[in-house]
Structures are given as structure tokens and as C-alpha cells.
PDB file of N, CA and C in Angstrom:
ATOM      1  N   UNK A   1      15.944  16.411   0.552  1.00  0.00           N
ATOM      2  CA  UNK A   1      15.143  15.190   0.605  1.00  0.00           C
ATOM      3  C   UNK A   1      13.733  15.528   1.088  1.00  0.00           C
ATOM      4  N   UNK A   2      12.579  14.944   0.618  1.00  0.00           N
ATOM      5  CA  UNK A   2      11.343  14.877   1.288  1.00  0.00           C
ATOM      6  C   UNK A   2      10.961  14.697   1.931  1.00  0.00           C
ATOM      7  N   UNK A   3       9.738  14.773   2.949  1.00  0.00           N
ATOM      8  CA  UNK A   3       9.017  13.713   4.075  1.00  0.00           C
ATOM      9  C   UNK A   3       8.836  12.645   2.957  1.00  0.00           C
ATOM     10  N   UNK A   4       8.410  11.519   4.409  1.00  0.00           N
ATOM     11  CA  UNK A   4       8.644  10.190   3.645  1.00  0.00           C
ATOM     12  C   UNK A   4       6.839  10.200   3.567  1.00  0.00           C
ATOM     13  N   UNK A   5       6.624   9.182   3.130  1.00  0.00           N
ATOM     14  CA  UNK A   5       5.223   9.065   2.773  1.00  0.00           C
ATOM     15  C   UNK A   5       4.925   7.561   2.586  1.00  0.00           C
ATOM     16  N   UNK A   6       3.413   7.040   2.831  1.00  0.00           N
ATOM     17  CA  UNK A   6       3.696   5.349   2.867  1.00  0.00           C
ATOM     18  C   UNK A   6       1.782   4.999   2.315  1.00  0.00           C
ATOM     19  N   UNK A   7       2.275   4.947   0.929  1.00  0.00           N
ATOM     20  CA  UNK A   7       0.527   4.555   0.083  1.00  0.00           C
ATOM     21  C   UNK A   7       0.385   3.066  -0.069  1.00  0.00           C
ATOM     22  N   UNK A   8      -0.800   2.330   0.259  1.00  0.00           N
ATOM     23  CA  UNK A   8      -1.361   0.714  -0.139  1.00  0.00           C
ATOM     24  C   UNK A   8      -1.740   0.939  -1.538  1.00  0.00           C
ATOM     25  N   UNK A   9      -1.277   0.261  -2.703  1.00  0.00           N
ATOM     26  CA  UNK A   9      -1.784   0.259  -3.813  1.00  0.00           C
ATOM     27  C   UNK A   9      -2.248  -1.045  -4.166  1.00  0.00           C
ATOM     28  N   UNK A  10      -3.555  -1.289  -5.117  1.00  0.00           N
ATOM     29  CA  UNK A  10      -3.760  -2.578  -5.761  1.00  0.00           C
ATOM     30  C   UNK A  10      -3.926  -1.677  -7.078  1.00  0.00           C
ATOM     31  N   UNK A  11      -2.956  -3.177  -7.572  1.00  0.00           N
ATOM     32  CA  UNK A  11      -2.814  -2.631  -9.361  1.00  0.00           C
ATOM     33  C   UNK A  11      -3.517  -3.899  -9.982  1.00  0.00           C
ATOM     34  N   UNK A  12      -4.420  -3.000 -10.782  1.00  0.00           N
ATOM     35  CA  UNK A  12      -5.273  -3.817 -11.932  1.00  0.00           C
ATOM     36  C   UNK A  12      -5.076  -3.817 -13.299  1.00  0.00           C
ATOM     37  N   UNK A  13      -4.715  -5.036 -14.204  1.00  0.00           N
ATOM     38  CA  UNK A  13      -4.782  -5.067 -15.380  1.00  0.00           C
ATOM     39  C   UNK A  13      -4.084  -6.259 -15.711  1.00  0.00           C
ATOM     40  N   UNK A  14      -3.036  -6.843 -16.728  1.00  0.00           N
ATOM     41  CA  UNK A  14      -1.426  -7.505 -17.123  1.00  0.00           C
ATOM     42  C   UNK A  14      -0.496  -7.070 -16.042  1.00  0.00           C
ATOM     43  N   UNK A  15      -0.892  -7.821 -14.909  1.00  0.00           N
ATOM     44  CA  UNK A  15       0.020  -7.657 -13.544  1.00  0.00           C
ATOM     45  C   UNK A  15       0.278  -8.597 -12.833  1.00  0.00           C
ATOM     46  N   UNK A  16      -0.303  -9.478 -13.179  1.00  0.00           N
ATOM     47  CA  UNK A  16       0.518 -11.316 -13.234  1.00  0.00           C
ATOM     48  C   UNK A  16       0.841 -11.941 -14.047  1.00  0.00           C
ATOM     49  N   UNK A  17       1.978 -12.613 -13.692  1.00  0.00           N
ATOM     50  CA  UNK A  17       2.331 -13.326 -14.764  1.00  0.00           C
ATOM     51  C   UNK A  17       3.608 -12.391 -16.028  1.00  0.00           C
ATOM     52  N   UNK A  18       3.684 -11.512 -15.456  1.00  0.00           N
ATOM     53  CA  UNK A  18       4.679 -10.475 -16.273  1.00  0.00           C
ATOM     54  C   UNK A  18       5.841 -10.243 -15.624  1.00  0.00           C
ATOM     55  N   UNK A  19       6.195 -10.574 -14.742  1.00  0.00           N
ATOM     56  CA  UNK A  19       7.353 -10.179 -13.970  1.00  0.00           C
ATOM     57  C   UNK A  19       7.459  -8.787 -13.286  1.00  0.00           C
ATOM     58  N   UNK A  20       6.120  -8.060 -12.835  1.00  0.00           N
ATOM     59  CA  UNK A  20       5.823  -7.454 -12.162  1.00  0.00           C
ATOM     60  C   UNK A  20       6.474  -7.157 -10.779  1.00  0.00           C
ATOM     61  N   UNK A  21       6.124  -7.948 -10.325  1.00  0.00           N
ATOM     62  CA  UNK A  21       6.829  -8.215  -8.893  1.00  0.00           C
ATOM     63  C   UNK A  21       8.199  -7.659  -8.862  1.00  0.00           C
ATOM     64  N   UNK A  22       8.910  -8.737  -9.428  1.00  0.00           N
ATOM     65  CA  UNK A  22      10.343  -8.593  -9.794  1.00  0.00           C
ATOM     66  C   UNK A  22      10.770  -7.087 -10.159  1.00  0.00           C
ATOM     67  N   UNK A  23      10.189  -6.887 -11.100  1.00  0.00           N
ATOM     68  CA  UNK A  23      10.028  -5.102 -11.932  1.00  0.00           C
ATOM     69  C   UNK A  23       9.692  -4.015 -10.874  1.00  0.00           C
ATOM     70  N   UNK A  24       8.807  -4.646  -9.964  1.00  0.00           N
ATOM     71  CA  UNK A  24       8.495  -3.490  -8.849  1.00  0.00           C
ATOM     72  C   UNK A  24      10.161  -3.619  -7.658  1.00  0.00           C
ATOM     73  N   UNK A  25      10.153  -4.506  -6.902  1.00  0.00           N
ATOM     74  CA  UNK A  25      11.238  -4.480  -6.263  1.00  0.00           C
ATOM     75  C   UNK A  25      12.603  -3.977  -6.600  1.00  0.00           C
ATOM     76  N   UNK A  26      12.970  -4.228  -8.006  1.00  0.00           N
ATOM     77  CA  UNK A  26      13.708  -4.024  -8.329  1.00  0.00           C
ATOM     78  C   UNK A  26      14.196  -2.127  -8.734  1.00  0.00           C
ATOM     79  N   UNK A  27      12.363  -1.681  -8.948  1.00  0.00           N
ATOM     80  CA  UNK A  27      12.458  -0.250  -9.416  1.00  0.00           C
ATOM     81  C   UNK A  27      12.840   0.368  -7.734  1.00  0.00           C
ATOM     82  N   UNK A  28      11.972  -0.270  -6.998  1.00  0.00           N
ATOM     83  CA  UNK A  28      11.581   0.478  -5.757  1.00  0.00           C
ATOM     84  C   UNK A  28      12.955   0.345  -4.896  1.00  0.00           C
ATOM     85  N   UNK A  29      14.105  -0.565  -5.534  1.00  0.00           N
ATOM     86  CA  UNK A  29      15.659   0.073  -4.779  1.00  0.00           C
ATOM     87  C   UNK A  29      15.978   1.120  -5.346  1.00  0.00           C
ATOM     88  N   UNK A  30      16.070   0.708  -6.768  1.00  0.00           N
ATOM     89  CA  UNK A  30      16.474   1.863  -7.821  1.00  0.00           C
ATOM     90  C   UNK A  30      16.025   3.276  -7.037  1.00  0.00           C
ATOM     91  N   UNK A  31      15.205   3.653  -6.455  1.00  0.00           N
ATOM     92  CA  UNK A  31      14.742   4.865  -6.380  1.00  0.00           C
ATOM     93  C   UNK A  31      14.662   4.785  -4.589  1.00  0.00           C
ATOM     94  N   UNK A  32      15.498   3.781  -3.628  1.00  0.00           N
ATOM     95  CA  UNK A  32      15.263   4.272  -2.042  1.00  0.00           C
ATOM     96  C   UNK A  32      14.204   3.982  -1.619  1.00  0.00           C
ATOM     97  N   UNK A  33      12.894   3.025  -1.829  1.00  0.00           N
ATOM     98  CA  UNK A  33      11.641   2.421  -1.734  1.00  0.00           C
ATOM     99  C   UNK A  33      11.676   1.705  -0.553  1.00  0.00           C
ATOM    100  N   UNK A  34      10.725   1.889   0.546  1.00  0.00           N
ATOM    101  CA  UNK A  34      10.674   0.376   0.880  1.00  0.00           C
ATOM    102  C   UNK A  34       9.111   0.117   1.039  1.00  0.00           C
ATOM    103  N   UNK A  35       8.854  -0.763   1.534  1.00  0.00           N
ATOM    104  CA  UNK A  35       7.779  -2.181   1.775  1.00  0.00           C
ATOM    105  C   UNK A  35       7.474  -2.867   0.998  1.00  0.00           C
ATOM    106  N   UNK A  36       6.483  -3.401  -0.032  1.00  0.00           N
ATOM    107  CA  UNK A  36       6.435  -5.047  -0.301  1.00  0.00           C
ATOM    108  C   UNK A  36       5.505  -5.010  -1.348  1.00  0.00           C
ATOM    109  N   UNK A  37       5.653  -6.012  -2.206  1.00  0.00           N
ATOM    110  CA  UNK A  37       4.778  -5.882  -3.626  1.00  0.00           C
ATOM    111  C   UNK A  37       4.317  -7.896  -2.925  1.00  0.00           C
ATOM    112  N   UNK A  38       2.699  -8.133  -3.597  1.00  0.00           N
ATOM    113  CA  UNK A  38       2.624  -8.993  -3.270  1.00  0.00           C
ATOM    114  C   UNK A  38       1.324  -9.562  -4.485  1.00  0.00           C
ATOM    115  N   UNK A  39       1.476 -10.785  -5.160  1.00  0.00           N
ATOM    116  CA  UNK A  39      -0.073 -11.701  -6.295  1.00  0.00           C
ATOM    117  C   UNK A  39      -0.999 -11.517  -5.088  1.00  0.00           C
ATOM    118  N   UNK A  40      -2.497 -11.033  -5.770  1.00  0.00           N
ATOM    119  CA  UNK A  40      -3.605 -11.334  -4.610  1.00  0.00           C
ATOM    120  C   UNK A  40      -3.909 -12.775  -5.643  1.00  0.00           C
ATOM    121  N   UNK A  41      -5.172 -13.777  -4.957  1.00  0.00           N
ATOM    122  CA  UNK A  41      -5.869 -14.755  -5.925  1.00  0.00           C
ATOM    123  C   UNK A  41      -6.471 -13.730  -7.002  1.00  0.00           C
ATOM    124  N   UNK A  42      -7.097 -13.059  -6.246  1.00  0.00           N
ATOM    125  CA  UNK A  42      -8.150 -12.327  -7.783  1.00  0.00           C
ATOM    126  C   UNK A  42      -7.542 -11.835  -8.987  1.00  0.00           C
ATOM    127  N   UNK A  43      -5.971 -11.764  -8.946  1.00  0.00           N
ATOM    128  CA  UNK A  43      -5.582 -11.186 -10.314  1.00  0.00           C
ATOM    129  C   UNK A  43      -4.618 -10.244  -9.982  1.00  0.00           C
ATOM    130  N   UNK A  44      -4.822  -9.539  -9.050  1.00  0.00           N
ATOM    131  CA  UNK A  44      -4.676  -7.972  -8.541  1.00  0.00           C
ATOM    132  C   UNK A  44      -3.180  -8.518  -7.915  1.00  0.00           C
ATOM    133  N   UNK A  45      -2.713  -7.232  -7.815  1.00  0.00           N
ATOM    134  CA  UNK A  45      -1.027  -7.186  -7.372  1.00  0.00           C
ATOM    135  C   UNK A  45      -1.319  -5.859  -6.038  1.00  0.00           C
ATOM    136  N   UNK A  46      -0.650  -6.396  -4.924  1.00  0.00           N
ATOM    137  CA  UNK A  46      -1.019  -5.372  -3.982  1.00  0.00           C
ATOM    138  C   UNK A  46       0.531  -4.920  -3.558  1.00  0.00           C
ATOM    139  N   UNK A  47       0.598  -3.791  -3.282  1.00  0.00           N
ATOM    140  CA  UNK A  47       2.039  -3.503  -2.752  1.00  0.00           C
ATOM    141  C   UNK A  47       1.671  -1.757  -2.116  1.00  0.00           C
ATOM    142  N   UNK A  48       2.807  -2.072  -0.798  1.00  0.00           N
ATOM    143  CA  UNK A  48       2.615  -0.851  -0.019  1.00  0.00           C
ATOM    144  C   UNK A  48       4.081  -0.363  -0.293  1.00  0.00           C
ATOM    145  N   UNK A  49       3.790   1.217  -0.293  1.00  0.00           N
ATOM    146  CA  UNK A  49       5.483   1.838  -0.701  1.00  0.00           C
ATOM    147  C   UNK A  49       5.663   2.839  -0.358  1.00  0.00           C
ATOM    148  N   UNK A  50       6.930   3.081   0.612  1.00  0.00           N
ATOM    149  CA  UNK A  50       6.962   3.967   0.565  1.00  0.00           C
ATOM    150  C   UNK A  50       8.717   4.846   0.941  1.00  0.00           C
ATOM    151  N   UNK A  51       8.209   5.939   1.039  1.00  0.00           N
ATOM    152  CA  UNK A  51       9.338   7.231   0.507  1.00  0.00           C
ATOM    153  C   UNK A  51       8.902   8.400   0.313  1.00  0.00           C
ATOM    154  N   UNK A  52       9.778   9.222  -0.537  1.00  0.00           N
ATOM    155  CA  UNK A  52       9.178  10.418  -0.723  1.00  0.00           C
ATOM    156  C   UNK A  52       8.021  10.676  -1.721  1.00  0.00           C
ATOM    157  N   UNK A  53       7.350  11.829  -2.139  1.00  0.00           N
ATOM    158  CA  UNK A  53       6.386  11.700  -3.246  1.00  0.00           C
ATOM    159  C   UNK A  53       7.673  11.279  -4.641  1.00  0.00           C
ATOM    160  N   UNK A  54       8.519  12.200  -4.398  1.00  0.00           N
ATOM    161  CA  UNK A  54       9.167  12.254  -6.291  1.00  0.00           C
ATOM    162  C   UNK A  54       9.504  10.966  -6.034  1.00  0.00           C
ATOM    163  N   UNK A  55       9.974  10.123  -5.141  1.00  0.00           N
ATOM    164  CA  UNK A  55      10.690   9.044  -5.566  1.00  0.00           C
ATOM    165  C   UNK A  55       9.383   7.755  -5.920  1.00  0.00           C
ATOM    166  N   UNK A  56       8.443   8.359  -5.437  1.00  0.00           N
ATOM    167  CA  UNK A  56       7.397   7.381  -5.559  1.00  0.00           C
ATOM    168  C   UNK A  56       6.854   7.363  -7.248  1.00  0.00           C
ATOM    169  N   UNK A  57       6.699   8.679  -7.586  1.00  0.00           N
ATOM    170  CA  UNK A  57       6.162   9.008  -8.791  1.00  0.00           C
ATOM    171  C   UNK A  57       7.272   8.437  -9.917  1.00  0.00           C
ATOM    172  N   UNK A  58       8.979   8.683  -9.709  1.00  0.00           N
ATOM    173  CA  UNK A  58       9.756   7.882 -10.753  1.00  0.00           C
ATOM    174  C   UNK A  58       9.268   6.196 -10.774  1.00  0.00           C
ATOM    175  N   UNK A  59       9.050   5.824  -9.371  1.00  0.00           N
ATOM    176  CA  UNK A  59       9.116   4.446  -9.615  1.00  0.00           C
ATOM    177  C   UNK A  59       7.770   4.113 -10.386  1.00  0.00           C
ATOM    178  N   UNK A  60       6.268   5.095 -10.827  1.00  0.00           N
ATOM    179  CA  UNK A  60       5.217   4.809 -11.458  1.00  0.00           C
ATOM    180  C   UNK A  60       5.927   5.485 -12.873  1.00  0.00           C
ATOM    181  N   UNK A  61       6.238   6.151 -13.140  1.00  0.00           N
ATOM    182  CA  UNK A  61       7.122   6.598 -14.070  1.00  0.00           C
ATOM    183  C   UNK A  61       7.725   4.970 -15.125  1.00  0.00           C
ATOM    184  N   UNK A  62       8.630   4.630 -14.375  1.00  0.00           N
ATOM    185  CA  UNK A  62       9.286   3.297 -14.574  1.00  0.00           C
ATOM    186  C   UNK A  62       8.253   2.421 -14.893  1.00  0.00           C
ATOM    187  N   UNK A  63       7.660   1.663 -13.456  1.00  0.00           N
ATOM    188  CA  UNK A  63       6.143   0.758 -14.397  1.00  0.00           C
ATOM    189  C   UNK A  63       5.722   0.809 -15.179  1.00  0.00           C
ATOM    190  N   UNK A  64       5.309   2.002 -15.549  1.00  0.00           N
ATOM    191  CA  UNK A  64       4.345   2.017 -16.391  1.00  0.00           C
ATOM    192  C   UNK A  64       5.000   2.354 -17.764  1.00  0.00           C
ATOM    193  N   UNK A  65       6.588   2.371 -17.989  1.00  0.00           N
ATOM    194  CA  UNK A  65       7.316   2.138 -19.578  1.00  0.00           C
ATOM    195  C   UNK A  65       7.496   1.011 -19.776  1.00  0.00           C
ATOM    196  N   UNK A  66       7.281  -0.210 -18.531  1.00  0.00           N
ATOM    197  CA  UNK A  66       7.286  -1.680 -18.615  1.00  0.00           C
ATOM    198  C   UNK A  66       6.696  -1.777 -19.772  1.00  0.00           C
ATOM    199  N   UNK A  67       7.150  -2.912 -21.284  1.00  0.00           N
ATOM    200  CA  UNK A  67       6.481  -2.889 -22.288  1.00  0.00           C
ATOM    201  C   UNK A  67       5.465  -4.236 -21.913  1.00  0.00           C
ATOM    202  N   UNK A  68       5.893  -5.402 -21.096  1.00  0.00           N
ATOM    203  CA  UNK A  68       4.643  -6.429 -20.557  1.00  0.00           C
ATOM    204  C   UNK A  68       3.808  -5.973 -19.488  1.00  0.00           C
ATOM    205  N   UNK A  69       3.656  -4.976 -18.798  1.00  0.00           N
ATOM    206  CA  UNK A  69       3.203  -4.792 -17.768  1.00  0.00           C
ATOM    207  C   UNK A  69       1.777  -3.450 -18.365  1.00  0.00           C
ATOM    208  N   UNK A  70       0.462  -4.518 -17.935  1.00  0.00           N
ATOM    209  CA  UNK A  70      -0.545  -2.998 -18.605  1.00  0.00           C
ATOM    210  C   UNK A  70      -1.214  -2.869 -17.085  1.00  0.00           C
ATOM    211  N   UNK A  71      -0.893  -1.799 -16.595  1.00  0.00           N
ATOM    212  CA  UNK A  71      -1.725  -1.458 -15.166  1.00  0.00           C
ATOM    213  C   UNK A  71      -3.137  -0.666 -15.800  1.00  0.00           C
ATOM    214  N   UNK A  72      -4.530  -0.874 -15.956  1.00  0.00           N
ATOM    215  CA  UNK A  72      -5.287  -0.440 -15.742  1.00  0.00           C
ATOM    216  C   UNK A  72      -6.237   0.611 -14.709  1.00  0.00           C
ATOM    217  N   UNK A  73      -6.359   0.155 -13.785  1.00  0.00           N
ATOM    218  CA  UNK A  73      -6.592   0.909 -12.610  1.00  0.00           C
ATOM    219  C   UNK A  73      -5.742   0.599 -11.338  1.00  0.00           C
ATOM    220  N   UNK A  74      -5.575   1.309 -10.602  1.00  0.00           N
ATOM    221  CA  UNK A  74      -4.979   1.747  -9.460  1.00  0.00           C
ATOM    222  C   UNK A  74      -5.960   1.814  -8.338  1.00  0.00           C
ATOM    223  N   UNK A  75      -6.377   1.590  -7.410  1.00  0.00           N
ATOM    224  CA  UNK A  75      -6.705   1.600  -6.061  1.00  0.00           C
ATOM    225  C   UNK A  75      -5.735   2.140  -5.011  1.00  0.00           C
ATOM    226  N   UNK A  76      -5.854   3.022  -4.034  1.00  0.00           N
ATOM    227  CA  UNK A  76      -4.747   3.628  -3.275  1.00  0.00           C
ATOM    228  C   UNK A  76      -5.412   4.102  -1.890  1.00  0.00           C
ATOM    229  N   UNK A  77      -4.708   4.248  -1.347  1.00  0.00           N
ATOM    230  CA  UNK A  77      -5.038   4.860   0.404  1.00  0.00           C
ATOM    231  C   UNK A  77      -3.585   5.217   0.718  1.00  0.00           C
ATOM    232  N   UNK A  78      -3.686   6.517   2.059  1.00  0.00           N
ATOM    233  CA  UNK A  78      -2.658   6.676   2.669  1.00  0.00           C
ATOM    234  C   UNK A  78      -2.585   5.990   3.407  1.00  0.00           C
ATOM    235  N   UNK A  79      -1.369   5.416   4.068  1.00  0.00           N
ATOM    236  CA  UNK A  79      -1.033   4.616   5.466  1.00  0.00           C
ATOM    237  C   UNK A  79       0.340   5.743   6.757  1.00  0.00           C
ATOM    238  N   UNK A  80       0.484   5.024   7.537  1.00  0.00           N
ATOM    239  CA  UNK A  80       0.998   5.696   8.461  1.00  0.00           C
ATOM    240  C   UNK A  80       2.655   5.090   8.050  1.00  0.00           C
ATOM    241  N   UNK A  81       3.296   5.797   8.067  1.00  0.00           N
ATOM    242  CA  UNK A  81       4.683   5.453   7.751  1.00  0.00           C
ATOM    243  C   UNK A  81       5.359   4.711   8.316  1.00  0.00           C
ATOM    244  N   UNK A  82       6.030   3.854   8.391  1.00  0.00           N
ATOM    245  CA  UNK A  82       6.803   2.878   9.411  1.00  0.00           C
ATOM    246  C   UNK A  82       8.043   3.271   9.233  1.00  0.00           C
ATOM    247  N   UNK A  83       8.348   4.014  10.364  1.00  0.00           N
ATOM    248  CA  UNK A  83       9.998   4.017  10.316  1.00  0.00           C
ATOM    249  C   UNK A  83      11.051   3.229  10.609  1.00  0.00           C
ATOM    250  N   UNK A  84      10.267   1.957  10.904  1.00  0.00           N
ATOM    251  CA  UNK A  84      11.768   0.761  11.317  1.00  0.00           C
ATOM    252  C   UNK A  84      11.779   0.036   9.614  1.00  0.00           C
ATOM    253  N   UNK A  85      11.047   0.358   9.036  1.00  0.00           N
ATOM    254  CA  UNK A  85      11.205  -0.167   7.744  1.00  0.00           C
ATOM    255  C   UNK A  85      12.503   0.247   6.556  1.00  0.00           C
ATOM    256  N   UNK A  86      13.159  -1.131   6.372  1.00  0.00           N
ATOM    257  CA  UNK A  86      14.814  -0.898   5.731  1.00  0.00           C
ATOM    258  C   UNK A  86      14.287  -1.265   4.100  1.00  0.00           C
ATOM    259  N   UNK A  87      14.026  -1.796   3.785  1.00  0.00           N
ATOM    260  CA  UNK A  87      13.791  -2.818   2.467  1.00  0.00           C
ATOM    261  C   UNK A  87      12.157  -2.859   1.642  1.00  0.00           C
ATOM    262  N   UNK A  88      12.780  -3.502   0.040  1.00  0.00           N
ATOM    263  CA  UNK A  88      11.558  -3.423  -0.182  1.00  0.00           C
ATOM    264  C   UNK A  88      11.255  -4.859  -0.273  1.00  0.00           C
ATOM    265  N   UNK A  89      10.341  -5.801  -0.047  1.00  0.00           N
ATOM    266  CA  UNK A  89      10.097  -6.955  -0.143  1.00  0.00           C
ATOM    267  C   UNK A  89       9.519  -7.323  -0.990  1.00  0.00           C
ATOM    268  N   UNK A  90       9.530  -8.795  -2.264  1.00  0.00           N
ATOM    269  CA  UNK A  90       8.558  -9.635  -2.595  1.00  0.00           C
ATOM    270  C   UNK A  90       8.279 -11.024  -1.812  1.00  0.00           C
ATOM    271  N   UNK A  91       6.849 -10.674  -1.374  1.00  0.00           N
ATOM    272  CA  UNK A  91       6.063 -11.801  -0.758  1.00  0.00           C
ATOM    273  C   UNK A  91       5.229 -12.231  -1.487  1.00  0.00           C
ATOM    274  N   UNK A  92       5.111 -13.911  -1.040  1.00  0.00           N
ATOM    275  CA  UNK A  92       4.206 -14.916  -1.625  1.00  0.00           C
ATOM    276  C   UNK A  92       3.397 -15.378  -0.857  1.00  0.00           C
TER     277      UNK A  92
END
């Protein structure tokens, strides 16, 4: 297994309104994920995640074969890992 690792992403493009959200939470068990996918107003979908690198990279892997989902750009930073963190969340 890897060190864990914990990136802020905002995803830009066909990322509302597609079932995104849903598609992210759902990948980010699939693959041992946790923290939280969340709609900004501006359009943008923000979600922090984290785990190992490979498990991070299947779950962009996955997104991005979504056939409704067009991520354009990516925005990213490292964050500090939270280790009391169990789950991945969708918040509104």
C-alpha cells in the first residue's frame, strides 16, 4: 500500500448537471477514497481526495471515461492529510 496523500481539486468544464457528484463518490469508494466532492455557484465542482497516488489516478482514470462528464481544466494544491477521515462525502 502507499502513503496516503490529500489534493483540493476544482474541476472545470460539463461538471454540473451530469451526475458528477454522484460519479465521483461513487468512484472514490470503488477505489478506498475519502473526503468530499462539492457544486461551487460559478459552475466549478470542488472536491478534496484523498489516498494513495495510484488509487487517486484510477479514480481520474474512471472520470474522465464518464461519457457526460467533460472536465476541461483542473486546478489542484496539496493539503495536509487528515487521518480521522473514514468516508467520501457529497455536500450541498
Amino acid at each position: 500500500m502507499g502513503e496516503l496523500v490529500r489534493y483540493k481539486y476544482i474541476f472545470n468544464g460539463r461538471v454540473q448537471g451530469v451526475g458528477f457528484r454522484y460519479k465521483a463518490a461513487y468512484t472514490a469508494q470503488k477505489y478506498n477514497l475519502t473526503g468530499y466532492v462539492r457544486n461551487e455557484y460559478d459552475g466549478s465542482v470542488v472536491a478534496e481526495i484523498q489516498g494513495t497516488d495510484a488509487a487517486i489516478d484510477m479514480f481520474f482514470q474512471t472520470m474522465n471515461n464518464d461519457r457526460f462528464i467533460n472536465i476541461q481544466d483542473i486546478d489542484f494544491q496539496k493539503l495536509p492529510v487528515q487521518e480521522d477521515e473514514k468516508s467520501f462525502e457529497v455536500l450541498y
